[in-house]
PDB file of N, CA and C in Angstrom:
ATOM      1  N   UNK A   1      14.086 -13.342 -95.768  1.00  0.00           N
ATOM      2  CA  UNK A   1      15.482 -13.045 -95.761  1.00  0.00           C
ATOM      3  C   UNK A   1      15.735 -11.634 -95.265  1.00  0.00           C
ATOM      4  N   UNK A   2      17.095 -11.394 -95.340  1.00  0.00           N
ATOM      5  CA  UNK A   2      17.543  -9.864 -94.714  1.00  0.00           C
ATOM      6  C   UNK A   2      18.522  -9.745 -95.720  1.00  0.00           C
ATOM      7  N   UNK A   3      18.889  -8.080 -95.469  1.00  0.00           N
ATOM      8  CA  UNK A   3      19.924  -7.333 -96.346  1.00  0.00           C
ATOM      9  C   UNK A   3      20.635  -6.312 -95.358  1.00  0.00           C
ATOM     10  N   UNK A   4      21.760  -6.336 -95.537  1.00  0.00           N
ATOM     11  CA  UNK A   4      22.341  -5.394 -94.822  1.00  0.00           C
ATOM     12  C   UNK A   4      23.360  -4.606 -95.451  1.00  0.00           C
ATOM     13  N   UNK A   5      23.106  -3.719 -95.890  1.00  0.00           N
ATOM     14  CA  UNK A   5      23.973  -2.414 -96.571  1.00  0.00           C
ATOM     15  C   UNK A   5      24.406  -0.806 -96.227  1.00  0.00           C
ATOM     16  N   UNK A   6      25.523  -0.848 -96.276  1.00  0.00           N
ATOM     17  CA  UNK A   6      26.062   0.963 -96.455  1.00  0.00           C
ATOM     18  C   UNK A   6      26.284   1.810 -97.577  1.00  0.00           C
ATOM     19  N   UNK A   7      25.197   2.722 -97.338  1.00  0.00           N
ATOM     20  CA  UNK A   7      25.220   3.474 -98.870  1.00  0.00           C
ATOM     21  C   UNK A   7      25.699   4.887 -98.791  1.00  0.00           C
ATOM     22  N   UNK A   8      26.813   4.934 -99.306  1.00  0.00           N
ATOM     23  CA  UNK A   8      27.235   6.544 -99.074  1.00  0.00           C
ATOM     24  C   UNK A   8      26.245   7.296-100.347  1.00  0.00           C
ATOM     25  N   UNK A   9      25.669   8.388-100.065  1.00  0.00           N
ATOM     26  CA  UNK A   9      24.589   8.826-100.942  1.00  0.00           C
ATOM     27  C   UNK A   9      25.166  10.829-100.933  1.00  0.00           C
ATOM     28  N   UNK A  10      25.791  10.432-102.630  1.00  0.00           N
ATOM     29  CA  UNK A  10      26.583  11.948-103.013  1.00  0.00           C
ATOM     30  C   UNK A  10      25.085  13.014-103.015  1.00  0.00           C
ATOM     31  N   UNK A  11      25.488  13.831-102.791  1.00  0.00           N
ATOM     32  CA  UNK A  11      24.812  15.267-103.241  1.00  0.00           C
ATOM     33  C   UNK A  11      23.713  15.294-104.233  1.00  0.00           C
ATOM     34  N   UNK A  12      22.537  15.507-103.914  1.00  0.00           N
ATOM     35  CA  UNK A  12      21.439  15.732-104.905  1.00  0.00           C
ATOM     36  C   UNK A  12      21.992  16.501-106.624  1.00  0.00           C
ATOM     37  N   UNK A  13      22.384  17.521-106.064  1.00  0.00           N
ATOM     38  CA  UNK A  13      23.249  17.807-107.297  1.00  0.00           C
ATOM     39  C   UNK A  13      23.852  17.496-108.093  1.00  0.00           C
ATOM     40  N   UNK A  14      24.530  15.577-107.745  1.00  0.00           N
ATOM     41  CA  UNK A  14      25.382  15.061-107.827  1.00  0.00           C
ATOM     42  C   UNK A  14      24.361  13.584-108.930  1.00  0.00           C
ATOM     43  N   UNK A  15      23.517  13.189-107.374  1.00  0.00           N
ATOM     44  CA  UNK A  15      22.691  11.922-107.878  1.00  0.00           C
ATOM     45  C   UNK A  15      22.131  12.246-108.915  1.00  0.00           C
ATOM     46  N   UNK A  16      21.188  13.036-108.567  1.00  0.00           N
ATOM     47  CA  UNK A  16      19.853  13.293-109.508  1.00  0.00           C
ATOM     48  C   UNK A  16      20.238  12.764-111.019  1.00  0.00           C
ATOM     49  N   UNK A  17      21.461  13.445-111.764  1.00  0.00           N
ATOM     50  CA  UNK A  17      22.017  13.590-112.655  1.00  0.00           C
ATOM     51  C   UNK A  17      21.989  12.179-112.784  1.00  0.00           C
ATOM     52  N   UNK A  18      23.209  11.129-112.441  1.00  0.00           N
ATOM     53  CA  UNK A  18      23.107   9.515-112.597  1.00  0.00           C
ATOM     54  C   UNK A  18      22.032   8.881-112.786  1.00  0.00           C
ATOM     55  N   UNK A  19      20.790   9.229-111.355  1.00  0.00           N
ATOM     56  CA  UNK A  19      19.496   8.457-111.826  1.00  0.00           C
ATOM     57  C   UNK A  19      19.082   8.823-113.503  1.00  0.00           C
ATOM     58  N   UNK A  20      18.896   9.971-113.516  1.00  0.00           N
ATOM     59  CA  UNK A  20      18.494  10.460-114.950  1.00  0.00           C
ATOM     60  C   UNK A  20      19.539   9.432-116.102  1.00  0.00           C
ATOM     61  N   UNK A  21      20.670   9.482-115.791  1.00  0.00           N
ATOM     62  CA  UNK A  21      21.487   8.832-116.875  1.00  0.00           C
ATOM     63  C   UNK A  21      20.872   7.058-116.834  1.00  0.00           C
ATOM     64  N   UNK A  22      20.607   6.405-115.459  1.00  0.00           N
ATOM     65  CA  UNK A  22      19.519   5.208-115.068  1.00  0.00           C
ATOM     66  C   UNK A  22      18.949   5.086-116.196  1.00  0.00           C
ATOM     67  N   UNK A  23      18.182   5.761-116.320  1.00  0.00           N
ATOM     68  CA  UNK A  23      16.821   5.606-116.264  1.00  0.00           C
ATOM     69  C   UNK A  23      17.000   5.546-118.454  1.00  0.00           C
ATOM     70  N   UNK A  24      18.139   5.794-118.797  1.00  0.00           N
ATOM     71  CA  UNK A  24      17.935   5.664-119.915  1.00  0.00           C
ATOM     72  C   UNK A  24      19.018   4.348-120.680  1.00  0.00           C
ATOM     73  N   UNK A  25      19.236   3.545-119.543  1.00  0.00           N
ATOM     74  CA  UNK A  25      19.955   2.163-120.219  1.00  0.00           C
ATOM     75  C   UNK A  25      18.674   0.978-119.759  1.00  0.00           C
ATOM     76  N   UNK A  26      19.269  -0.394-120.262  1.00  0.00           N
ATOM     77  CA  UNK A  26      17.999  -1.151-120.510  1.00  0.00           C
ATOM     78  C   UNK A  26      17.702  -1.202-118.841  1.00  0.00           C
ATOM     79  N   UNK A  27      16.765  -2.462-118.723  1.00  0.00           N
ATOM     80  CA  UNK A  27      15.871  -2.735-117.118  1.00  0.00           C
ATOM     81  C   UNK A  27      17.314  -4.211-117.306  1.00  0.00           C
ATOM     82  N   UNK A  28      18.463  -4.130-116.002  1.00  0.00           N
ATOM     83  CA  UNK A  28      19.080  -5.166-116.112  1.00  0.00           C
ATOM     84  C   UNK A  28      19.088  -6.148-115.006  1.00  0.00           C
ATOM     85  N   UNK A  29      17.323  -6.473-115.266  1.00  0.00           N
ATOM     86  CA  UNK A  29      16.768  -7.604-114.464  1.00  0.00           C
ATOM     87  C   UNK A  29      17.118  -7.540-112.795  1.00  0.00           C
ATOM     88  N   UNK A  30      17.450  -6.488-112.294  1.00  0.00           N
ATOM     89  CA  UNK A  30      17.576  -6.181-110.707  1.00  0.00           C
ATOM     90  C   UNK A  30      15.844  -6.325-109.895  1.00  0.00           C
ATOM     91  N   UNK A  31      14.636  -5.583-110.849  1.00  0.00           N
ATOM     92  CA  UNK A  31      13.836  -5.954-110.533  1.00  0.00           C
ATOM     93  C   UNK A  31      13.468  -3.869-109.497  1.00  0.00           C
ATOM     94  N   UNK A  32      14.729  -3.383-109.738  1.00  0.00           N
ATOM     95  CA  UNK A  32      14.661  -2.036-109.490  1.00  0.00           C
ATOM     96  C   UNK A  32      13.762  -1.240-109.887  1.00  0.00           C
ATOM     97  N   UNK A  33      13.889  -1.299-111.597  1.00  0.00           N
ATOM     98  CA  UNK A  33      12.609  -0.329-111.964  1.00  0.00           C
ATOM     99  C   UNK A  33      11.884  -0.168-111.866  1.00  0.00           C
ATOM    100  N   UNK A  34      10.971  -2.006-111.486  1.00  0.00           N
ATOM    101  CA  UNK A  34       9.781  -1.708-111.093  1.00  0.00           C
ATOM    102  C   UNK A  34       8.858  -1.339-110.055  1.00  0.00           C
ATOM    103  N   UNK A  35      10.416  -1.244-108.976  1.00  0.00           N
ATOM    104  CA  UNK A  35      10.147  -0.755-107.226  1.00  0.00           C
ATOM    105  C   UNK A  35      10.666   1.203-107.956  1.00  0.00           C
ATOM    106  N   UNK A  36      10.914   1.498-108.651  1.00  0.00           N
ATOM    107  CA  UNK A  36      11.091   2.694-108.518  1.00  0.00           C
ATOM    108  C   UNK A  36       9.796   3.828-109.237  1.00  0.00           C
ATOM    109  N   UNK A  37       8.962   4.677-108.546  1.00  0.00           N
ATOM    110  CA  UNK A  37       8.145   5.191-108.409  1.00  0.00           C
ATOM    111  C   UNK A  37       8.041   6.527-109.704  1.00  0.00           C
ATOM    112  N   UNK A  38       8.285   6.789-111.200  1.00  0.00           N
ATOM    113  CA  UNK A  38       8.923   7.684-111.472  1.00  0.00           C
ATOM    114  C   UNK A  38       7.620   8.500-111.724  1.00  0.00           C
ATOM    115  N   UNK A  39       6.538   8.027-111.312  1.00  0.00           N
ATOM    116  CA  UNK A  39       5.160   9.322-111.098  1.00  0.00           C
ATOM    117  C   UNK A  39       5.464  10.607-110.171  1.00  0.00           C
ATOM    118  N   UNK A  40       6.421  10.048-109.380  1.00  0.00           N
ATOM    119  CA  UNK A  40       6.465  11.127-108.135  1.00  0.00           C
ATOM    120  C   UNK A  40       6.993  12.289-108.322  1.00  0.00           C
ATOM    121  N   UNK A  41       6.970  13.368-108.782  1.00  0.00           N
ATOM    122  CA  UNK A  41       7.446  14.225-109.323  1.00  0.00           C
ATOM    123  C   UNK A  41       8.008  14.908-108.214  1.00  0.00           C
ATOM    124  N   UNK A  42       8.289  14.366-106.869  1.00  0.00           N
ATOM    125  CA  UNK A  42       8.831  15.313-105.887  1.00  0.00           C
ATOM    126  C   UNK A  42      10.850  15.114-106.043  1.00  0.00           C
ATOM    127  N   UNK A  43      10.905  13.847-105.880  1.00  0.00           N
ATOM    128  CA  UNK A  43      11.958  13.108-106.176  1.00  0.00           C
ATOM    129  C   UNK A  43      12.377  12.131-107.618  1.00  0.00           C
ATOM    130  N   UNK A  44      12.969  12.026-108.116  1.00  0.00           N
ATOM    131  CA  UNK A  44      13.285  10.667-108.691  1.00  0.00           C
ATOM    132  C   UNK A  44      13.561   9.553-108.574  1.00  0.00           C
ATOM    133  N   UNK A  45      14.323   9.643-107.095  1.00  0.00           N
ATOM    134  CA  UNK A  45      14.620   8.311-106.495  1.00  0.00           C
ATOM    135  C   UNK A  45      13.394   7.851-105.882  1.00  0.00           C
ATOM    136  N   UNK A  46      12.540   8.138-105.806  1.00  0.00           N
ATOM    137  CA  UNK A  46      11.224   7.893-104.900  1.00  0.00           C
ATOM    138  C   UNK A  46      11.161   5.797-105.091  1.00  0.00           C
ATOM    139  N   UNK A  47      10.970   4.784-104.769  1.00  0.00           N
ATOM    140  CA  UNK A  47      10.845   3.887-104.680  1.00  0.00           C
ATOM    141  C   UNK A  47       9.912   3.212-103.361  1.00  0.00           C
ATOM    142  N   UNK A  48       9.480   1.669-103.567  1.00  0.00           N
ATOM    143  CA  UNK A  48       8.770   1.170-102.619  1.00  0.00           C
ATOM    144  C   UNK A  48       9.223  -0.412-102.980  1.00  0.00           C
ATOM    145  N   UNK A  49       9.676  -1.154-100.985  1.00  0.00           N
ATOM    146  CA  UNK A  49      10.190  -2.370-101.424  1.00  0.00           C
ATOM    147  C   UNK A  49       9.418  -3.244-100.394  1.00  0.00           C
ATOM    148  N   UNK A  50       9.063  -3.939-100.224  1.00  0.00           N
ATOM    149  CA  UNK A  50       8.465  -5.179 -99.473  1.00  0.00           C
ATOM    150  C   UNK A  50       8.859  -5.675 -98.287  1.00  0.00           C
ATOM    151  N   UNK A  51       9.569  -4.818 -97.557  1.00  0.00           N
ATOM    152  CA  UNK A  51      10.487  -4.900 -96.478  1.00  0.00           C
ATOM    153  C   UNK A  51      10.218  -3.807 -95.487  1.00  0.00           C
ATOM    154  N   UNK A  52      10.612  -4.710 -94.165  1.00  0.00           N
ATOM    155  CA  UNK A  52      10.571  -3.298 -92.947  1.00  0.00           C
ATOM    156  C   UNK A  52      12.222  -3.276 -93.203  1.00  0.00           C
ATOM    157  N   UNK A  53      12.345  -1.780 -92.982  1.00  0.00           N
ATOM    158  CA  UNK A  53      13.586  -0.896 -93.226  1.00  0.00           C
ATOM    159  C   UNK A  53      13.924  -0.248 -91.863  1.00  0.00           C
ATOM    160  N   UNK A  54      15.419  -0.422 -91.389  1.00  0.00           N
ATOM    161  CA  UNK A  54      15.646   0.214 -90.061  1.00  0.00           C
ATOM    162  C   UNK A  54      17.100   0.837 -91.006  1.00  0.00           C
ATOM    163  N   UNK A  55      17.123   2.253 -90.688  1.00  0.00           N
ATOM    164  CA  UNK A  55      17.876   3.345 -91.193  1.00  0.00           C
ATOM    165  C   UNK A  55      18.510   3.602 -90.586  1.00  0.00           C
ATOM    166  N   UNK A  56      20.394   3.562 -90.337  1.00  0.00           N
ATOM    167  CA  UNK A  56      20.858   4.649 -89.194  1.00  0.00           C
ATOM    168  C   UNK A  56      22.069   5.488 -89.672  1.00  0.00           C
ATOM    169  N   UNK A  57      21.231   6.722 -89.557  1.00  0.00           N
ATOM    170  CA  UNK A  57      22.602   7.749 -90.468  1.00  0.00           C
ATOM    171  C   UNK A  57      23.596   7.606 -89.773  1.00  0.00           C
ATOM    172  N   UNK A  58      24.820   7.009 -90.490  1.00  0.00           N
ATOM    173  CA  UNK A  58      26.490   6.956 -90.095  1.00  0.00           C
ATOM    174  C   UNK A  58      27.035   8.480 -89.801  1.00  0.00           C
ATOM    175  N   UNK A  59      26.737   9.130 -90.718  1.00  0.00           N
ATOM    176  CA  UNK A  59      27.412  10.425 -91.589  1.00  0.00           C
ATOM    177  C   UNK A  59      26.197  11.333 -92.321  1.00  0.00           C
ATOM    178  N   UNK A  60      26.862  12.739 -91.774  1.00  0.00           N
ATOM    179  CA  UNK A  60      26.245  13.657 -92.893  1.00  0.00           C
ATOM    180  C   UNK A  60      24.314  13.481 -92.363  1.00  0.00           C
ATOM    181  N   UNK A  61      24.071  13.892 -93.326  1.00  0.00           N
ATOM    182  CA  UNK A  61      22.401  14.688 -92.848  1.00  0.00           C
ATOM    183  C   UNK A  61      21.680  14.301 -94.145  1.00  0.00           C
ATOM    184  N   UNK A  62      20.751  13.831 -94.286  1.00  0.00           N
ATOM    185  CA  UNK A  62      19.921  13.148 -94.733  1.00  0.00           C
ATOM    186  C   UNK A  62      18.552  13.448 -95.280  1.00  0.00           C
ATOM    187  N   UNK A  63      17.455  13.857 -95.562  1.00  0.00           N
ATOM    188  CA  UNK A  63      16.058  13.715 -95.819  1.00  0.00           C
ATOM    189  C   UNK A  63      15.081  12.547 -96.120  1.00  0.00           C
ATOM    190  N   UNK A  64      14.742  11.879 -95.480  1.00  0.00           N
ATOM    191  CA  UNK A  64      13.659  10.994 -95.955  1.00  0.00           C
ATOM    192  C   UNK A  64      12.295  11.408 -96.232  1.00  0.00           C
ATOM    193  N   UNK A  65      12.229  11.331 -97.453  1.00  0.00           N
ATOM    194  CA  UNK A  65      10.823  11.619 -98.056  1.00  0.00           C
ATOM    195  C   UNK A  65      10.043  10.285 -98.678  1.00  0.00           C
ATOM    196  N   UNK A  66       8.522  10.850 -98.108  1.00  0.00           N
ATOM    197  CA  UNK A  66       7.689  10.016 -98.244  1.00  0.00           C
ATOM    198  C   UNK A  66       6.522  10.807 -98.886  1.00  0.00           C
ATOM    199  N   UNK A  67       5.164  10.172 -99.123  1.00  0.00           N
ATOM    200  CA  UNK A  67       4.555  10.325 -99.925  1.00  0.00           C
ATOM    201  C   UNK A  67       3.833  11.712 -99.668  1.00  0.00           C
ATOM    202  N   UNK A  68       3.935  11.681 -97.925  1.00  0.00           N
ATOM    203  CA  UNK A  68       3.166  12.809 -97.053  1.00  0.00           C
ATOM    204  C   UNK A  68       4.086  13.424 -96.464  1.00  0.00           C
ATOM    205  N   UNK A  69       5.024  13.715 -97.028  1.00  0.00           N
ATOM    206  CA  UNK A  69       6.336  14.799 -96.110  1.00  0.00           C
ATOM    207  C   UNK A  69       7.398  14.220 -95.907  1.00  0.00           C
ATOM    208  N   UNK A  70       8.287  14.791 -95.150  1.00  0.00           N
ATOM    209  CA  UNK A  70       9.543  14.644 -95.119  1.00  0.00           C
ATOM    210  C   UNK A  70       9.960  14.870 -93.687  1.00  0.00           C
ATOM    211  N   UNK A  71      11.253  14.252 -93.313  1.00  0.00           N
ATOM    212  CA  UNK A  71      12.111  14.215 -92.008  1.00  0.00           C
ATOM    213  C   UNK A  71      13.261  14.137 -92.185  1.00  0.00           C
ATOM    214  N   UNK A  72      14.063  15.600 -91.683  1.00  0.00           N
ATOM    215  CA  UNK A  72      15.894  15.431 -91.765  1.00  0.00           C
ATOM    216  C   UNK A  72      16.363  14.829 -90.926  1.00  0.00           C
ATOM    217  N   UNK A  73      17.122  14.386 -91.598  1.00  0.00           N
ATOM    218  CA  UNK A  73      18.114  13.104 -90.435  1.00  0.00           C
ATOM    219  C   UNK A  73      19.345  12.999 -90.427  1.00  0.00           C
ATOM    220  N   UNK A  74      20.133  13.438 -89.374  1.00  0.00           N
ATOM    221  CA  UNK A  74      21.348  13.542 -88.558  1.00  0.00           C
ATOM    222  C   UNK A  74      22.323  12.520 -88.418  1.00  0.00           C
ATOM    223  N   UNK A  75      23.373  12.678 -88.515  1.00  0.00           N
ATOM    224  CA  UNK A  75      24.145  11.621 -87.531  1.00  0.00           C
ATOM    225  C   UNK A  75      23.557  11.188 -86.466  1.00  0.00           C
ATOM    226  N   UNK A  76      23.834   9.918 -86.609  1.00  0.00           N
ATOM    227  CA  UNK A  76      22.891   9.389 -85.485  1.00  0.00           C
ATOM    228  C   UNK A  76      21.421   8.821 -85.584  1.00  0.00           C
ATOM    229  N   UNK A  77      20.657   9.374 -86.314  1.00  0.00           N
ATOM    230  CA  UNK A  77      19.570   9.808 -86.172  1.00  0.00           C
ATOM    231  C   UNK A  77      19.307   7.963 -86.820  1.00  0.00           C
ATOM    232  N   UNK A  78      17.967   7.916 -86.565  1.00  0.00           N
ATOM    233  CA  UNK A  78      17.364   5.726 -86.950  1.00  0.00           C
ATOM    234  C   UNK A  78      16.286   6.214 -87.184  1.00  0.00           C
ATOM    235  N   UNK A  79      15.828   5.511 -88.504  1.00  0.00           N
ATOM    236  CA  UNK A  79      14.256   5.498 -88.828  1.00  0.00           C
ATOM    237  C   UNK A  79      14.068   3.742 -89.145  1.00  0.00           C
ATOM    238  N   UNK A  80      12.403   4.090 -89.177  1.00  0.00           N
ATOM    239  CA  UNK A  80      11.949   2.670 -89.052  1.00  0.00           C
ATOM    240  C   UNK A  80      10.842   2.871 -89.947  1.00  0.00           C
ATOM    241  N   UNK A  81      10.787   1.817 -91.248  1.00  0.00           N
ATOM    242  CA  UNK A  81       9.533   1.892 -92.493  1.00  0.00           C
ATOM    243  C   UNK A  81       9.406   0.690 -92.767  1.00  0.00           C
ATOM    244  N   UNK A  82       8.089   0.629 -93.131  1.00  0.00           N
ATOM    245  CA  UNK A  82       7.587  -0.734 -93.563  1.00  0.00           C
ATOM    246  C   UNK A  82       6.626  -0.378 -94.906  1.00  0.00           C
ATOM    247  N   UNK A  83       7.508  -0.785 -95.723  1.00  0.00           N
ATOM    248  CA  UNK A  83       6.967  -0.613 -97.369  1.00  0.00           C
ATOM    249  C   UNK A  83       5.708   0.591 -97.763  1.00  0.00           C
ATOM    250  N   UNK A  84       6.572   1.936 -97.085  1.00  0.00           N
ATOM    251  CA  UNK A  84       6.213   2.974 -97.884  1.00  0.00           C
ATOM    252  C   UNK A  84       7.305   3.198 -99.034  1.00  0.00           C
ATOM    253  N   UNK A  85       6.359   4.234 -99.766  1.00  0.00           N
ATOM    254  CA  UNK A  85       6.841   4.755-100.811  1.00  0.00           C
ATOM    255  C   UNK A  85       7.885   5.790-100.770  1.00  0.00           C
ATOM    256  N   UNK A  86       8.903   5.692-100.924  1.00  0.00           N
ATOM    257  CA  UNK A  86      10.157   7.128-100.132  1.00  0.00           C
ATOM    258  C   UNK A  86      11.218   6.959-101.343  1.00  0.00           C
ATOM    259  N   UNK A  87      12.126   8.139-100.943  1.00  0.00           N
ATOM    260  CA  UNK A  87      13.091   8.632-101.271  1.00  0.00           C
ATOM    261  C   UNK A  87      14.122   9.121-100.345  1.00  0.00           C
ATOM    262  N   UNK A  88      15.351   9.234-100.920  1.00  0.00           N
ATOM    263  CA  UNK A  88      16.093   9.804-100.107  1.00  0.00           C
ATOM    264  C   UNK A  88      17.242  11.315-100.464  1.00  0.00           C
ATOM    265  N   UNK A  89      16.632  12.361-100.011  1.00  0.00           N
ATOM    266  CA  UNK A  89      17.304  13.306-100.390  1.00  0.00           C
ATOM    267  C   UNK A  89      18.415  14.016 -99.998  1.00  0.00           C
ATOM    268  N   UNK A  90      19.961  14.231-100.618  1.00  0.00           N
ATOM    269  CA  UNK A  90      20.878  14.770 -99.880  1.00  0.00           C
ATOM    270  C   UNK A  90      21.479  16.068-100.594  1.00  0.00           C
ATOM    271  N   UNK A  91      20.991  16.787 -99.614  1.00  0.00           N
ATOM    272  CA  UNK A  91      20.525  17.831 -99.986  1.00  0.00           C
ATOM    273  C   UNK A  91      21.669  19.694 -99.722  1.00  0.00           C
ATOM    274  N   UNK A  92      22.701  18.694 -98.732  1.00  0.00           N
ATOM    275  CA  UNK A  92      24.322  19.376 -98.506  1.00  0.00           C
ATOM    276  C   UNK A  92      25.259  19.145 -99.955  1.00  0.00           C
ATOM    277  N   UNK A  93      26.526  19.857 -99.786  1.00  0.00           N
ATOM    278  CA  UNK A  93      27.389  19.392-100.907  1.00  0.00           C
ATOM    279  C   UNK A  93      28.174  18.329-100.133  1.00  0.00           C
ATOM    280  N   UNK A  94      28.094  17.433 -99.535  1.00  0.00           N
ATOM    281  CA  UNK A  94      29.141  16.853 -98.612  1.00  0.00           C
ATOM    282  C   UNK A  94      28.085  15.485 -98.865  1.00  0.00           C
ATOM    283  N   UNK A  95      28.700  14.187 -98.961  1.00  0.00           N
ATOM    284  CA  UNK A  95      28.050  12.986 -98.910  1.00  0.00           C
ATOM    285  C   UNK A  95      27.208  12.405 -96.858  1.00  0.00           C
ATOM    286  N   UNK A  96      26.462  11.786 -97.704  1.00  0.00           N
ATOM    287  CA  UNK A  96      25.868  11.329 -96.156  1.00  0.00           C
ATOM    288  C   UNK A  96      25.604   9.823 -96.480  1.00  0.00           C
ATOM    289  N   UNK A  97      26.593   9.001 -95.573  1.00  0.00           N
ATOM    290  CA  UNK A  97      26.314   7.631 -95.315  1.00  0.00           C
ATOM    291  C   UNK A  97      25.029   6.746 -94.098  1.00  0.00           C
ATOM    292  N   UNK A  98      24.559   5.935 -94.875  1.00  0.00           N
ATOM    293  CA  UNK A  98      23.572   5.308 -94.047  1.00  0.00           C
ATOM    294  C   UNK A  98      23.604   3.753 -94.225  1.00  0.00           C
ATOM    295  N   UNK A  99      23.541   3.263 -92.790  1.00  0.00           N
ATOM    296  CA  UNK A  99      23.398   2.033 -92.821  1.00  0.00           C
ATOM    297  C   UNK A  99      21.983   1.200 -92.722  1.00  0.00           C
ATOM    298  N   UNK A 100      21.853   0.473 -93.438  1.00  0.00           N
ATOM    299  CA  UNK A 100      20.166  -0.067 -93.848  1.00  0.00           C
ATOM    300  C   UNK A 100      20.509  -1.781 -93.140  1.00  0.00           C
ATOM    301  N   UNK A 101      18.998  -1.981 -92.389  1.00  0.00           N
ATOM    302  CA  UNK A 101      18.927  -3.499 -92.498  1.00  0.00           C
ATOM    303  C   UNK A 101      17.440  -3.796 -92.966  1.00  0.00           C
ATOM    304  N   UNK A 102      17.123  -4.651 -93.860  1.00  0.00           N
ATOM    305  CA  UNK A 102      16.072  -4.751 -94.725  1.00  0.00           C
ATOM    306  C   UNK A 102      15.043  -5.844 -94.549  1.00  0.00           C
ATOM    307  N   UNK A 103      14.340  -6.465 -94.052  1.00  0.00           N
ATOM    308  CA  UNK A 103      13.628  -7.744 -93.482  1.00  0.00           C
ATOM    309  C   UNK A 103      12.531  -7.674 -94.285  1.00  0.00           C
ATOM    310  N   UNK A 104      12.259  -8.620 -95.194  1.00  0.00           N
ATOM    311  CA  UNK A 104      11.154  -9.520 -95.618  1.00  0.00           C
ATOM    312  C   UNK A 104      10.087  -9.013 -94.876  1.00  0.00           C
ATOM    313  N   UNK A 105       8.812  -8.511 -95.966  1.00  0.00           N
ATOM    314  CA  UNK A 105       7.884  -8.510 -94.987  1.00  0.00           C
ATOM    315  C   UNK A 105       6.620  -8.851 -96.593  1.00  0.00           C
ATOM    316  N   UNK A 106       5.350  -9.117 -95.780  1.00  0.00           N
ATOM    317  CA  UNK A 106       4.109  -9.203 -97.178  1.00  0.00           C
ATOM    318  C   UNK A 106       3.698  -7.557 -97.082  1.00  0.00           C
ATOM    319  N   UNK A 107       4.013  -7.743 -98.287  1.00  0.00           N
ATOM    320  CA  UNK A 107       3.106  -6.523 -99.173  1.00  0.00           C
ATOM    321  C   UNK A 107       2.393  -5.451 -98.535  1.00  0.00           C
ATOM    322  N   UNK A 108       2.344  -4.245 -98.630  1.00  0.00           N
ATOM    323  CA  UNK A 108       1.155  -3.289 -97.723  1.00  0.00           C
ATOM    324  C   UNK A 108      -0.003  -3.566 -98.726  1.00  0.00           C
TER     325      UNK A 108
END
């Protein structure tokens, strides 16, 4: 199957805070928690999903972090992942929208 979503993604300053508030109501069977990575002490959002991922920043400026570094990303700017482990950091006070399409893939 496929997924296709727009995620406007507020201010690190902003998220961080919510995930943290996450992370302390029950698991409500999304199947999220257990794609979300919370060893990673770089990020919190850090996660890994079973899918090739094509990224294209709408808006605003971006960071994609992965297990081995990081890449800022622009308006405009398209990335392409296949079930690494990442996060996404926004790291302005201004929101940055991205559009995701998500494709089924087996396992790394």
């Amino acid at each position: 199957g496929s997924v296709f979503r727009v995620i406007e993604y507020s201010p690190d300053s902003e998220r961080l805070a919510a995930i943290a508030r996450e992370e302390k109501l029950p698991d409500d069977g999304s199947g999220r928690a257990a794609a979300t990575d919370r060893g990673n002490p770089r990020h919190a959002g850090f996660h890994k999903t079973d899918t090739i991922d094509y990224a294209i920043v709408l808006s605003g400026e971006i960071f994609a972090m992965m297990d081995d570094g990081e890449v800022l990303l622009k308006t405009g700017d398209a990335l392409i992942q296949r079930g690494t482990n990442h996060a996404w950091s926004n790291r302005t006070e201004q929101p940055a929208v991205v559009a995701f399409v998500l494709i089924d893939a087996a396992p790394l």
